[in-house]
Protein backbone atom coordinates (compact mmCIF):
# COMPACT_ATOMS: atom_id res chain seq x y z
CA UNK A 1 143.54 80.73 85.00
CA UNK A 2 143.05 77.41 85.93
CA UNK A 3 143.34 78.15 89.69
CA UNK A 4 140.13 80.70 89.28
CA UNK A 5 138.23 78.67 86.88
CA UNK A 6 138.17 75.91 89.71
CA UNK A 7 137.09 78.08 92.04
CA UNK A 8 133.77 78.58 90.99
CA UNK A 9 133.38 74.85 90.63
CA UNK A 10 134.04 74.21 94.38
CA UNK A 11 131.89 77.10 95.50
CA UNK A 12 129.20 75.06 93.70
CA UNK A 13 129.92 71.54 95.40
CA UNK A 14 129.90 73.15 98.51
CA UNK A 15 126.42 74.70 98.11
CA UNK A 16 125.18 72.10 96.23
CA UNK A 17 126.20 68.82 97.68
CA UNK A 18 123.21 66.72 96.52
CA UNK A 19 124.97 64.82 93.86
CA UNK A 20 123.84 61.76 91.89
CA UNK A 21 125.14 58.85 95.04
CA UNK A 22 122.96 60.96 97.38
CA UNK A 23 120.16 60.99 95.31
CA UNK A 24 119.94 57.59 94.68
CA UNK A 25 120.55 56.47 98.11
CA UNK A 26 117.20 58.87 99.19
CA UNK A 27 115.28 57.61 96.20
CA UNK A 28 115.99 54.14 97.55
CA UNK A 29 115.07 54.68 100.97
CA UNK A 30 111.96 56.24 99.98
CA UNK A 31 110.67 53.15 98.25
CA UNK A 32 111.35 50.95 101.55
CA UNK A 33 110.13 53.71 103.63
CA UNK A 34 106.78 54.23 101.71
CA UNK A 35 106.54 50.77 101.41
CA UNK A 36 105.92 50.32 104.95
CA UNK A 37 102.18 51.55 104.78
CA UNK A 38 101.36 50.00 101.70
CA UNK A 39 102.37 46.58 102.86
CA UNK A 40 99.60 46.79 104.93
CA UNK A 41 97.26 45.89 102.30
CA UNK A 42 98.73 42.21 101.50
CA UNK A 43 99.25 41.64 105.01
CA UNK A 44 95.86 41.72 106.50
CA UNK A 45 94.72 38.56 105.87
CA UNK A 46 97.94 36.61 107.23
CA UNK A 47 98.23 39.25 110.39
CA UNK A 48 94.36 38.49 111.51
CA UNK A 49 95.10 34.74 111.13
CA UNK A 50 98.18 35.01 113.13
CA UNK A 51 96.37 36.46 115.79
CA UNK A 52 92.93 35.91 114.90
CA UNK A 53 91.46 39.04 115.39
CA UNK A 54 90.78 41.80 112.32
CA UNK A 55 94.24 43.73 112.19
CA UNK A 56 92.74 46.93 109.67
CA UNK A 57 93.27 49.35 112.81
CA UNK A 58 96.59 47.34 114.07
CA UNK A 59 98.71 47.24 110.55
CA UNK A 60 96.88 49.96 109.16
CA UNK A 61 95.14 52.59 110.38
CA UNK A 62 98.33 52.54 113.37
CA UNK A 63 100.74 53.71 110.94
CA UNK A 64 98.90 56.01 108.40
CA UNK A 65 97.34 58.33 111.26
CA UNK A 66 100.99 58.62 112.92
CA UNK A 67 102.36 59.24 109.87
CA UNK A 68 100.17 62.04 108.95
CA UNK A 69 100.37 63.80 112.22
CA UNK A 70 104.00 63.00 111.95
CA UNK A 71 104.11 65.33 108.84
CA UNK A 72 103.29 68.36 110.99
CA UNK A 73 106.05 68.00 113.05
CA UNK A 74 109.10 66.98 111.23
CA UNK A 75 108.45 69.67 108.86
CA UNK A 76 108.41 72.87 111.05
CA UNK A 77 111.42 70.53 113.17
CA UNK A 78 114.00 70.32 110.08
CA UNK A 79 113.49 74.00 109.36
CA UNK A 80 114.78 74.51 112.37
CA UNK A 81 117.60 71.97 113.17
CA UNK A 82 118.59 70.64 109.13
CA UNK A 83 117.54 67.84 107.08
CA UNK A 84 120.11 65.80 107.61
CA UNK A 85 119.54 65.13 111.28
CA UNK A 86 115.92 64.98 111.27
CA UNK A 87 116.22 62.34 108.39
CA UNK A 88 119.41 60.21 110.11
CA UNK A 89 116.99 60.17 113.37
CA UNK A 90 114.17 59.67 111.49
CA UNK A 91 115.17 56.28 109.68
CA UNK A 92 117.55 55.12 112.83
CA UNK A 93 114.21 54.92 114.65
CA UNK A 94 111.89 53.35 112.08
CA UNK A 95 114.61 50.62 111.24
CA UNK A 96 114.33 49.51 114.84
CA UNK A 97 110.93 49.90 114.93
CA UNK A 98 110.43 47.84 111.61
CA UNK A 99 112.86 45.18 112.94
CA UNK A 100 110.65 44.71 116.04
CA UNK A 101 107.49 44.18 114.44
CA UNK A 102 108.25 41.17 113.08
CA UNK A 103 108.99 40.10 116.59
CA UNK A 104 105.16 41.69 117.87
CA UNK A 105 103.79 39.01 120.30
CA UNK A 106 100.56 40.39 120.34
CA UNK A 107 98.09 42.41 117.75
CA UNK A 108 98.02 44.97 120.52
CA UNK A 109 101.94 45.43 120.31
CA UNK A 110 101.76 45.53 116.66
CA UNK A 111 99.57 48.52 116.52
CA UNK A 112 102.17 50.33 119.03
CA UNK A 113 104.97 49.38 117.03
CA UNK A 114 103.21 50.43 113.77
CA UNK A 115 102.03 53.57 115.30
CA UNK A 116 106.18 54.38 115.92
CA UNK A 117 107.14 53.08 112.16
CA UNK A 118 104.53 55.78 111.00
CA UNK A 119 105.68 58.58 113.42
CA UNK A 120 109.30 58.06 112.37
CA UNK A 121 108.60 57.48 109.32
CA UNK A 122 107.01 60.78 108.60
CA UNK A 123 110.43 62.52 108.89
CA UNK A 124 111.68 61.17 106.04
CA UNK A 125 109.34 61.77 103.07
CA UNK A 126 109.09 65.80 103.32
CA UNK A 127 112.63 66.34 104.20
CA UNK A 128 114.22 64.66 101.83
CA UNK A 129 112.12 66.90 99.02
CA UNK A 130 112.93 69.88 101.25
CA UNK A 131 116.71 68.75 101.07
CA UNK A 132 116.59 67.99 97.40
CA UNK A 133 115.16 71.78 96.77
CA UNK A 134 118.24 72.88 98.59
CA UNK A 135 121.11 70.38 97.68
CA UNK A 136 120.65 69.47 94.07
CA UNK A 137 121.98 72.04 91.61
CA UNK A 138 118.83 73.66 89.64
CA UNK A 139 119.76 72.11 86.59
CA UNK A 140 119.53 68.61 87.74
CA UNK A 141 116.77 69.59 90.40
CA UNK A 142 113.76 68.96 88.91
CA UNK A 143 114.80 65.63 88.07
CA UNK A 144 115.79 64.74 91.57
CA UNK A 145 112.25 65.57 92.92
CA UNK A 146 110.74 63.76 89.89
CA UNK A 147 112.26 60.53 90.59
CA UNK A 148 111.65 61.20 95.01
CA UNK A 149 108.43 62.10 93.81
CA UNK A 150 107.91 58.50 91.31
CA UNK A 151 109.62 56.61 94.36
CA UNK A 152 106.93 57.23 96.75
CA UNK A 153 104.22 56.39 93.85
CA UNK A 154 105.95 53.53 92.76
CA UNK A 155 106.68 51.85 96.37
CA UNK A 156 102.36 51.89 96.68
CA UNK A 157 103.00 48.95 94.29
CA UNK A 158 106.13 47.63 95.17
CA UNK A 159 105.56 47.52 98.38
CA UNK A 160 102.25 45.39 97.90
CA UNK A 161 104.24 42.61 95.68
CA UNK A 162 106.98 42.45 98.21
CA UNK A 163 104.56 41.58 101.46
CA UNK A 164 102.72 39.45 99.07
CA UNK A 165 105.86 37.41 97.59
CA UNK A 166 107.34 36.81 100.97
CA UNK A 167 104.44 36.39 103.01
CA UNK A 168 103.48 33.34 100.70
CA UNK A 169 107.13 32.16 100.87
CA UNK A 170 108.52 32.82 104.04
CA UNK A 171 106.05 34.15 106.11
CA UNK A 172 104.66 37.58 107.23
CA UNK A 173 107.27 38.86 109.97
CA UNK A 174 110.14 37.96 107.61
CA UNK A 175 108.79 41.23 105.46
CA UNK A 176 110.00 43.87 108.52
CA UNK A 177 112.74 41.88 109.22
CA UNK A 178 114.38 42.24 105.62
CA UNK A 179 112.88 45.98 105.23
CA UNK A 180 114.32 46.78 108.70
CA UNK A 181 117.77 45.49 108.06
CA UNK A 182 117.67 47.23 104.70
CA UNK A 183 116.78 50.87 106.47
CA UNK A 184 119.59 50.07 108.97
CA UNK A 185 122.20 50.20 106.08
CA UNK A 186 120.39 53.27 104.89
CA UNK A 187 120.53 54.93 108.18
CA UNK A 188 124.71 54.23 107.74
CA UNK A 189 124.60 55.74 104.14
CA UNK A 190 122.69 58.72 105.23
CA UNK A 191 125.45 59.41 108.09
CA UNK A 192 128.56 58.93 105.82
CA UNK A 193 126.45 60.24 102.14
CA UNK A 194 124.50 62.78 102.98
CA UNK A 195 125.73 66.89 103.66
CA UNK A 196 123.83 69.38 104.92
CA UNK A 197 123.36 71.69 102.06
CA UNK A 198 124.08 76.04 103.30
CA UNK A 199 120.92 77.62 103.46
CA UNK A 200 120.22 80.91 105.96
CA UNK A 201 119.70 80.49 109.34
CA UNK A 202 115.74 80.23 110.64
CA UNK A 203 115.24 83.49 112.08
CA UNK A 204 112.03 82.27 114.09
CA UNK A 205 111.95 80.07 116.79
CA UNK A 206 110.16 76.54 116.60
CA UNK A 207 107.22 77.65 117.96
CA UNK A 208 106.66 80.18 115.50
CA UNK A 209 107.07 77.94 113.04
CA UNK A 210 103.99 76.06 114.06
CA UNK A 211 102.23 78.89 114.35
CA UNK A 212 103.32 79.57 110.75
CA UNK A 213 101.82 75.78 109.69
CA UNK A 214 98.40 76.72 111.85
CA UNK A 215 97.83 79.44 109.57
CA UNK A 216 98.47 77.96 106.27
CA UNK A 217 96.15 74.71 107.20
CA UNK A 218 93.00 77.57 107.75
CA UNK A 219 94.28 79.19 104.36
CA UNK A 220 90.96 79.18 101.74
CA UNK A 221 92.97 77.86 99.43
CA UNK A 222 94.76 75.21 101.44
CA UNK A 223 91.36 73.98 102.89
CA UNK A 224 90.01 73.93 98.84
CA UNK A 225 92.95 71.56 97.92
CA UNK A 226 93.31 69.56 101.18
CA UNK A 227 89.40 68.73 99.81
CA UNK A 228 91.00 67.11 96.84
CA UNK A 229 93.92 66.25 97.94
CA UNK A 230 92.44 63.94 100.54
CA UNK A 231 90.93 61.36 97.87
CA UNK A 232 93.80 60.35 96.34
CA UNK A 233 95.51 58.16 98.75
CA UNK A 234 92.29 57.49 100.32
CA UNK A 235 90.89 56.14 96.81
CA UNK A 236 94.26 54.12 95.87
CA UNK A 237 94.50 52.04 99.38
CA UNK A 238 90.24 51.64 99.60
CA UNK A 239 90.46 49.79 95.71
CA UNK A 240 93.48 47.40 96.58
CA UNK A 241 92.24 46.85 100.06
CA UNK A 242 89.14 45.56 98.03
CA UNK A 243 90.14 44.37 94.90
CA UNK A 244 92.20 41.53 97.04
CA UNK A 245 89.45 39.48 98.31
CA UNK A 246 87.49 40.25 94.62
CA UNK A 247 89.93 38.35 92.74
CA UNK A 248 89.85 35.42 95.48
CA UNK A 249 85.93 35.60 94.49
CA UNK A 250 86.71 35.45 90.92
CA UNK A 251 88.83 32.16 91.61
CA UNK A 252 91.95 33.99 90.80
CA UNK A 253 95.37 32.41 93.31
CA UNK A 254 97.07 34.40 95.60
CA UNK A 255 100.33 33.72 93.50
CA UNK A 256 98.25 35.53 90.43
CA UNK A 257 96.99 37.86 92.55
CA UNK A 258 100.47 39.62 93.40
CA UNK A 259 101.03 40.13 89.48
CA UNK A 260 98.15 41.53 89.35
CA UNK A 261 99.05 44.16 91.72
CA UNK A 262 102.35 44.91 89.65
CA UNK A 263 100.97 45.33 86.71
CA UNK A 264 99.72 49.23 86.86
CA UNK A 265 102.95 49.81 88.28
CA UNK A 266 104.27 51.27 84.85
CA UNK A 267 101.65 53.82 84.96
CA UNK A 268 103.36 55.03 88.11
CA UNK A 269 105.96 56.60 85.82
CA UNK A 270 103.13 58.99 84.34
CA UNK A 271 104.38 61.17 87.22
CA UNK A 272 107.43 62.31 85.46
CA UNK A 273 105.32 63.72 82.73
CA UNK A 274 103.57 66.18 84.52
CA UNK A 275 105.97 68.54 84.87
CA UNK A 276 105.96 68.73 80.88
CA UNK A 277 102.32 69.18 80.43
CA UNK A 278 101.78 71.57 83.23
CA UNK A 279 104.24 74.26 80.99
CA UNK A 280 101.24 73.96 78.47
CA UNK A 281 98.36 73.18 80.37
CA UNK A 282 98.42 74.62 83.41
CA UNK A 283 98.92 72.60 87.13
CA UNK A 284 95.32 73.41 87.94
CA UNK A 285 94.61 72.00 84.71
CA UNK A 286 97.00 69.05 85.18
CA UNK A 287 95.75 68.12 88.00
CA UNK A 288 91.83 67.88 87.65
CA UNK A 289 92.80 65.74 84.49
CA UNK A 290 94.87 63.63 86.68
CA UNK A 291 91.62 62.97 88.81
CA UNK A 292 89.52 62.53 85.71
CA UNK A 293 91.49 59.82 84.71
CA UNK A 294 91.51 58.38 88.17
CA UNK A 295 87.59 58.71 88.04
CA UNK A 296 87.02 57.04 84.98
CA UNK A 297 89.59 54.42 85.57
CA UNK A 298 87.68 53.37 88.82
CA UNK A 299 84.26 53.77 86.73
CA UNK A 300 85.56 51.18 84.16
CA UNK A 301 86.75 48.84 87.97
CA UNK A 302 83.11 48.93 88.03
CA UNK A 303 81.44 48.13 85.01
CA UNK A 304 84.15 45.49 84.26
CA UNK A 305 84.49 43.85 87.49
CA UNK A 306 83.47 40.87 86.37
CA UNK A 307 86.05 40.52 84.00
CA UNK A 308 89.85 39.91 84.63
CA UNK A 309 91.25 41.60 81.55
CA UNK A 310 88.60 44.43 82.38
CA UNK A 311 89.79 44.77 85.78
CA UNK A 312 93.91 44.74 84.96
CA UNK A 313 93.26 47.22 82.09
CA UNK A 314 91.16 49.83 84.17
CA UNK A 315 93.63 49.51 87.17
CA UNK A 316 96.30 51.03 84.61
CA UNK A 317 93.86 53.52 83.73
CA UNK A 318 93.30 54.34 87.46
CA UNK A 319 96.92 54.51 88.54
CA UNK A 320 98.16 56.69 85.78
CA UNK A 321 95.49 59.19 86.59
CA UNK A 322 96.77 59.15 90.35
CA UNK A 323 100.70 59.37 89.11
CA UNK A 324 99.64 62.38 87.59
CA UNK A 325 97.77 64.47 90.04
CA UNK A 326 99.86 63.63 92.59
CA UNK A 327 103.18 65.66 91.59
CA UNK A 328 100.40 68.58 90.19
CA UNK A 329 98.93 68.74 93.78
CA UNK A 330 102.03 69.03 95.44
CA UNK A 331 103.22 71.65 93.13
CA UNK A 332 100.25 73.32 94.06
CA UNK A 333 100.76 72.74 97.97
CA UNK A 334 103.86 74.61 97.62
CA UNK A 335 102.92 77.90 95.05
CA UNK A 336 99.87 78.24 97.55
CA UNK A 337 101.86 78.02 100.67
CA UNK A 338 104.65 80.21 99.40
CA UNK A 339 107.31 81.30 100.79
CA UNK A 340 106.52 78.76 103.41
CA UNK A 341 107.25 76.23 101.24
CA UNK A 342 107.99 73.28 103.81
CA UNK A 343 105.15 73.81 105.93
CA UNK A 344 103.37 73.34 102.96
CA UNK A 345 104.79 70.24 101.63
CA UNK A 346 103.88 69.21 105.55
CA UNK A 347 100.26 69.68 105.00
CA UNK A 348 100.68 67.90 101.59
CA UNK A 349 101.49 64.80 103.08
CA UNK A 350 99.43 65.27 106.11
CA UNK A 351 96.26 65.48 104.22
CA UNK A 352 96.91 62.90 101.80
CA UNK A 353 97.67 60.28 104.39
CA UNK A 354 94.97 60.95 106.15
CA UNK A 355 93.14 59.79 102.79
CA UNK A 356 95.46 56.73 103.75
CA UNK A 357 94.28 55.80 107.02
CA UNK A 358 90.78 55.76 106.10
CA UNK A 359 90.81 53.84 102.69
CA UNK A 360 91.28 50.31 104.19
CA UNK A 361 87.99 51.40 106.74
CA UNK A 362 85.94 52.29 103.66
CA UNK A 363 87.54 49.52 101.56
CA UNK A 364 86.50 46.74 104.28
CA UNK A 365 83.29 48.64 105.48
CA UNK A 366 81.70 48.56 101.75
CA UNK A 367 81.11 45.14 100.55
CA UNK A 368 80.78 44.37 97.45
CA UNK A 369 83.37 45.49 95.02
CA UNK A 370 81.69 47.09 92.40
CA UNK A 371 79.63 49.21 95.12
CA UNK A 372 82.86 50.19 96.54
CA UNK A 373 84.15 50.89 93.15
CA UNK A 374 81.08 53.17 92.49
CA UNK A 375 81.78 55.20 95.44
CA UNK A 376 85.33 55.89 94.81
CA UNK A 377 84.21 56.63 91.21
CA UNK A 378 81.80 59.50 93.00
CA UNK A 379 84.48 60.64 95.41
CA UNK A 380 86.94 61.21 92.52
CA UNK A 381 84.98 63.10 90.69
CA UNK A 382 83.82 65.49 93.24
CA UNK A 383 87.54 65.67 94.03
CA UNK A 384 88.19 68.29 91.12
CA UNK A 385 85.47 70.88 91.99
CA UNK A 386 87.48 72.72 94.56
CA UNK A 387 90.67 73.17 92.15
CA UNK A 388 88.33 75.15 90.15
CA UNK A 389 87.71 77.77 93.27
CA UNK A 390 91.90 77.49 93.84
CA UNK A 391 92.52 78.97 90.74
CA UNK A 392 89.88 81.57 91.08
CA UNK A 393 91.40 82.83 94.66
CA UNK A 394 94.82 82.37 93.91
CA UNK A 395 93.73 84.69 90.77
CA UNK A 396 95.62 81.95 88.93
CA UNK A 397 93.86 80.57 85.70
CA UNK A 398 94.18 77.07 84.79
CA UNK A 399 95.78 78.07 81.00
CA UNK A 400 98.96 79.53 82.35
């Protein structure tokens, strides 16, 4: 009896080999990968003085455009060859990449080495969902991609306060040094942690598998969300890339400045609600509140930019509505894209890191903050008109 009864049990580790170590080792790694392109924001001003040229395109633009392009590859890639390898490549090659930036001896070499970080980068981030839809046993799986999914929200403010703190302390190279010593060891836990969880055999080759992603990105109702989709990111880096040299204005130290930036941070963890309220409202629904709230969080950035307390309070109102559309829109990346699941969480990240790249152009090109606020406010808004014309060709209405 006891023979059979274990029997069962072992099946299920073997098809299932996500367990609780792995998962936290990938959540981890996802908040030093992710935070990687958000450190970008703090470390403008100290890269440009280094080498006393603007570094937006170098530290910023460099990695977001590589790692949106760098979504369309590794995708289609892992489907082909497994997670695990694409991810053990993937974060062997941006650990030596982060390690040599803070050696860079030139702006120029930055931008090359950045452009790598964001290329390997991208291999990480849709895998290790795709892995966690495979490895983790159902009734712990939505909890796995809840917390992957609150890790890569969460490291867009972590990963600010850490380039702040030790760019103040110890200086601005000393940030990729740490972060690419830390994805070394997580390269070494992903070799000896992670298992490649059974799944069937891709019947087409790589090629068609592109072919496959070409199709879905001309999809009506992958163009209507990619529309969205797009603002979120590009929203998000455009207000911190801004709200930086706002609070020097206000007279408000750089010290102050960095808890400023952590204090939304608890309305990252909105994201593991939506989930819940999608069962009763809908994820069309879900998400065009989420950008609602984002909208009239940046409107209030606006009107109270003049105050501190104004500004802090809004931010939280902001963030929260980002945390929750962002989980909502990738849900709907992948009912939309079905059964090519991957490829669509590929064009999920591809189109919201484009968003990415261009937020610290808009944030810098705009001056003023409240005018920059106003815009975002606009784009926001405008964001949830095309949901509306997703649920009508999906034939999907927003109550279910």
């Amino acid at each position: 009896m006891n023979q059979h009864d274990s029997q069962p049990s072992a099946a299920l580790a073997g098809d299932f080999p996500g367990g609780r170590p792995v998962v936290v080792a990938l959540v981890a790694t996802a908040l030093f990968v992710l935070a990687q392109l958000y450190a970008s924001i703090p470390l403008l001003g100290p890269v440009a003085t280094r080498f006393g040229a603007d570094a937006t395109f170098a530290l910023s633009t460099a990695f977001s455009v590589t790692y949106a392009v760098g979504f369309l590859i590794w995708g289609p890639v892992s489907d082909r060859y497994g997670r695990k390898k694409v991810m053990a490549v993937a974060i062997g090659v941006l650990s030596v990449a982060t390690l040599a930036c803070a050696f860079a001896p030139s702006l120029g070499a930055l931008a090359g080495l950045r452009a790598l970080q964001g290329l390997s980068a991208a291999g990480f981030a849709p895998v290790a969902l795709a892995y966690l839809t495979e490895a983790v046993p159902p009734r712990r799986r939505a909890g796995a991609v809840g917390a992957m999914s609150a890790a890569f929200l969460v490291a867009g403010i972590l990963g600010q306060v850490a380039a702040s703190v030790i760019a103040l302390r110890m200086g601005w190279p000393w940030f990729f040094g740490i972060c690419g010593t830390v994805l070394a060891v997580a390269f070494v836990v992903i070799l000896v942690l992670v298992a490649e969880a059974s799944r069937a055999a891709p019947t087409a080759s790589l090629w068609n598998q592109f072919g496959k992603l070409g199709g879905l990105l001309v999809k009506p109702a992958i163009l209507l969300l990619s529309l969205a989709h797009v603002m979120l990111l590009l929203s998000f880096v455009a207000l911190y890339t801004g709200i930086g040299g706002h609070l020097e204005n206000l007279g408000v130290a750089a010290s102050d400045i960095v808890l400023i930036r952590l204090a939304a941070l608890p309305a990252m963890f909105v994201s593991l609600l939506a989930g819940a309220v999608a069962s009763r409202l809908g994820v069309v629904r879900v998400a065009q509140l989420g950008f609602g709230l984002a909208a009239l969080g940046m409107l209030g950035e606006a009107v109270l930019s003049g105050t501190l307390v104004g500004l802090v309070l809004m931010s939280v109102v902001y963030v929260a509505g980002v945390a929750l559309a962002v989980p909502s829109m990738i849900g709907l990346y992948g009912e939309t894209a079905a059964p090519h699941r991957a490829s669509g969480m590929a064009i999920n990240g591809f189109v919201l890191f484009i968003g990415a790249s261009i937020g610290p152009i808009l944030g810098g090109a705009i001056t003023g903050f409240t005018a920059l606020a106003l815009v975002l406010t606009g784009l926001l808004a405008l964001a949830s008109v095309p949901l509306i014309g997703v649920a009508v060709i999906t034939r999907k209405p927003a109550t279910r």
